[in-house]
C-alpha atoms as a PDB file:
ATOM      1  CA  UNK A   1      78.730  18.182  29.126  1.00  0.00           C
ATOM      2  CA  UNK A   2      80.346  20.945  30.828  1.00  0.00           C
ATOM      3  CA  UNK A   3      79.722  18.927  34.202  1.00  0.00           C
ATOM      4  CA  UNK A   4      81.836  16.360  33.206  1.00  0.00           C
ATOM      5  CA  UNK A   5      84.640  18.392  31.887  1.00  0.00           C
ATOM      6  CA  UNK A   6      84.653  20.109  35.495  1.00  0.00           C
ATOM      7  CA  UNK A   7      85.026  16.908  37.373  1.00  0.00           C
ATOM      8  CA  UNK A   8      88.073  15.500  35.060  1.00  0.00           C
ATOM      9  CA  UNK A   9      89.761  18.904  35.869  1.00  0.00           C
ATOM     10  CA  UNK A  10      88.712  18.163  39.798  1.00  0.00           C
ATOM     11  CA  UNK A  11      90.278  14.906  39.729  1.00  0.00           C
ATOM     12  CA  UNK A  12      93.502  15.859  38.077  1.00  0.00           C
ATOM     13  CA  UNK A  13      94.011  18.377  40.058  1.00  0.00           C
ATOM     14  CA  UNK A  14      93.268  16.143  43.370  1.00  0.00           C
ATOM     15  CA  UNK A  15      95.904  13.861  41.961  1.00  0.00           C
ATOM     16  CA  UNK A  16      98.180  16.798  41.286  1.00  0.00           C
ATOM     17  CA  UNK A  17      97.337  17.802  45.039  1.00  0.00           C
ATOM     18  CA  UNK A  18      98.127  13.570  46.559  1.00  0.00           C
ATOM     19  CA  UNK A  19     101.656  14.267  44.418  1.00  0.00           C
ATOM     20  CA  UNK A  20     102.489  17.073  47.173  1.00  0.00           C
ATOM     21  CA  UNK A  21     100.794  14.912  50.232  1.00  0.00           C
ATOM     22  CA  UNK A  22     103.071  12.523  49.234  1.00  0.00           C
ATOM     23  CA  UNK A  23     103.921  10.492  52.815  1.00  0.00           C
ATOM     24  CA  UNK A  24     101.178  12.447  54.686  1.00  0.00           C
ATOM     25  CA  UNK A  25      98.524  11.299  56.109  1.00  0.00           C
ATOM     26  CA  UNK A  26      95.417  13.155  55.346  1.00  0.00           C
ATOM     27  CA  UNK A  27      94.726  14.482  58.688  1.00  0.00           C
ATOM     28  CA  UNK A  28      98.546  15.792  58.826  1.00  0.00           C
ATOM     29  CA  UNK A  29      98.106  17.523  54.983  1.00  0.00           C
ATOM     30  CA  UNK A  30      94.810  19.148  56.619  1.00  0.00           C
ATOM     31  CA  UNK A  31      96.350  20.641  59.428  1.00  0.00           C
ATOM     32  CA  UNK A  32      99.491  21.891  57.094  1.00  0.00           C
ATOM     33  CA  UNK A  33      97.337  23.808  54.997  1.00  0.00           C
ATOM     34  CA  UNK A  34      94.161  24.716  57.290  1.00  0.00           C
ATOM     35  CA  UNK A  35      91.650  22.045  55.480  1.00  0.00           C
ATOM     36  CA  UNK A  36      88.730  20.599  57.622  1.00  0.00           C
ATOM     37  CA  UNK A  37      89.410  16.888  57.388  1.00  0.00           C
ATOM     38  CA  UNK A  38      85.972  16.267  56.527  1.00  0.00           C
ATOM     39  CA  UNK A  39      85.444  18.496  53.921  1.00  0.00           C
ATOM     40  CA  UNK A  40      89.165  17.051  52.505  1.00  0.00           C
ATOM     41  CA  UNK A  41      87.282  12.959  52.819  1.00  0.00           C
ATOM     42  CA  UNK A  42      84.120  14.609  50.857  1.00  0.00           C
ATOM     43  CA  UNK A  43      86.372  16.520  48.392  1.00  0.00           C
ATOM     44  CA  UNK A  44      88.529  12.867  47.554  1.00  0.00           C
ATOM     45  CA  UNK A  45      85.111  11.215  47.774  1.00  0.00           C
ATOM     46  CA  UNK A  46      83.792  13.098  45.572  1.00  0.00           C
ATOM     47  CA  UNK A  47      86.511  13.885  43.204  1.00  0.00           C
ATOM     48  CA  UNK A  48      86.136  17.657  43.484  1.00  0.00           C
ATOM     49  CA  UNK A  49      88.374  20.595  43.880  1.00  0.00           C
ATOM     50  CA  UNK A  50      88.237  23.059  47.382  1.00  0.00           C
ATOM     51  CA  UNK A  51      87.270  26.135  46.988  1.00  0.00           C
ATOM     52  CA  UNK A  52      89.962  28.480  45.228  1.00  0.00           C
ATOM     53  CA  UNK A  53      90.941  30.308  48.904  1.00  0.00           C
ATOM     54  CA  UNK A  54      92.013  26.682  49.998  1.00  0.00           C
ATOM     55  CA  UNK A  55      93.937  26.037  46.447  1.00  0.00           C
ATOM     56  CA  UNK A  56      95.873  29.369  47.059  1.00  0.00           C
ATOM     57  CA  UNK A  57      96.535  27.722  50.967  1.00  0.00           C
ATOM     58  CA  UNK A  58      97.896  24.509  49.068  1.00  0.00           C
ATOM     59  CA  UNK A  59      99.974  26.013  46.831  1.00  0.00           C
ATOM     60  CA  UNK A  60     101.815  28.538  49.474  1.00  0.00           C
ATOM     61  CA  UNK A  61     102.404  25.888  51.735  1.00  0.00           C
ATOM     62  CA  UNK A  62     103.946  23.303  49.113  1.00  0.00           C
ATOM     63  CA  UNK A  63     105.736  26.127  47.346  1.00  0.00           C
ATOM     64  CA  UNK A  64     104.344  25.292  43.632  1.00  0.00           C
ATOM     65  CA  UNK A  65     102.541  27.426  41.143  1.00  0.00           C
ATOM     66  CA  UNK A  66      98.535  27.648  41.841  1.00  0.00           C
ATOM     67  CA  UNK A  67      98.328  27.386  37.909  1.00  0.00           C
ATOM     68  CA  UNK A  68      99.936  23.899  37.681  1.00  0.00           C
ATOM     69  CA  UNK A  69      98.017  22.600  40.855  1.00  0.00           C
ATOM     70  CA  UNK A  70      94.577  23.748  39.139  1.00  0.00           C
ATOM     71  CA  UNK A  71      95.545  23.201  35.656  1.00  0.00           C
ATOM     72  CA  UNK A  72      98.943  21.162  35.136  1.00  0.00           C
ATOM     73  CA  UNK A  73     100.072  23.915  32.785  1.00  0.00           C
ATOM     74  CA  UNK A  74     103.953  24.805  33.418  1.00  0.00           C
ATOM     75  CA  UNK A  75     106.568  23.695  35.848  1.00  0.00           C
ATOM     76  CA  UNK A  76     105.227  22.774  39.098  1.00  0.00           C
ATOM     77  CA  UNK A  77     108.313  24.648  41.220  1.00  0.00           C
ATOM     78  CA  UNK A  78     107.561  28.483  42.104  1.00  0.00           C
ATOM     79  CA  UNK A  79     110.693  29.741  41.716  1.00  0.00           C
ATOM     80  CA  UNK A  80     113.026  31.400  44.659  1.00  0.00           C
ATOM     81  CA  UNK A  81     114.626  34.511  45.000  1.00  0.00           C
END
């Protein structure tokens, strides 16, 4: 049962992750944030998340809060000094 839990997280936070790639193309989001195109395909494919080091990538380079892109919990904007 705990499979199944795992991949609804995966997929929400893969939609959570196409919210930021908004007009990109998937090879462009890649290169932004250092993902192997093929692995990103397999990942969407597959409706699973990237490993954490590549979550912490995502998050830095879209400025939001690793917490909401893995979880959804609290406001998606890391806020500026």
């Amino acid at each position: 049962m705990a499979r199944k839990t795992d991949k609804v997280a995966g997929k929400a936070a893969l939609e959570r992750i196409s919210l930021l790639k908004e007009n990109l193309s998937l090879a462009e989001f890649c290169y932004r944030v250092g993902w192997n195109y093929r692995a990103a395909q397999k990942s969407y494919l597959r409706k699973s998340l990237p490993d954490s080091e590549l979550l912490v990538k995502i998050a830095s380079a879209f400025r939001v809060d690793l917490k909401w892109l893995v979880t959804g919990e609290i406001d998606p904007l890391v806020a500026t000094a």
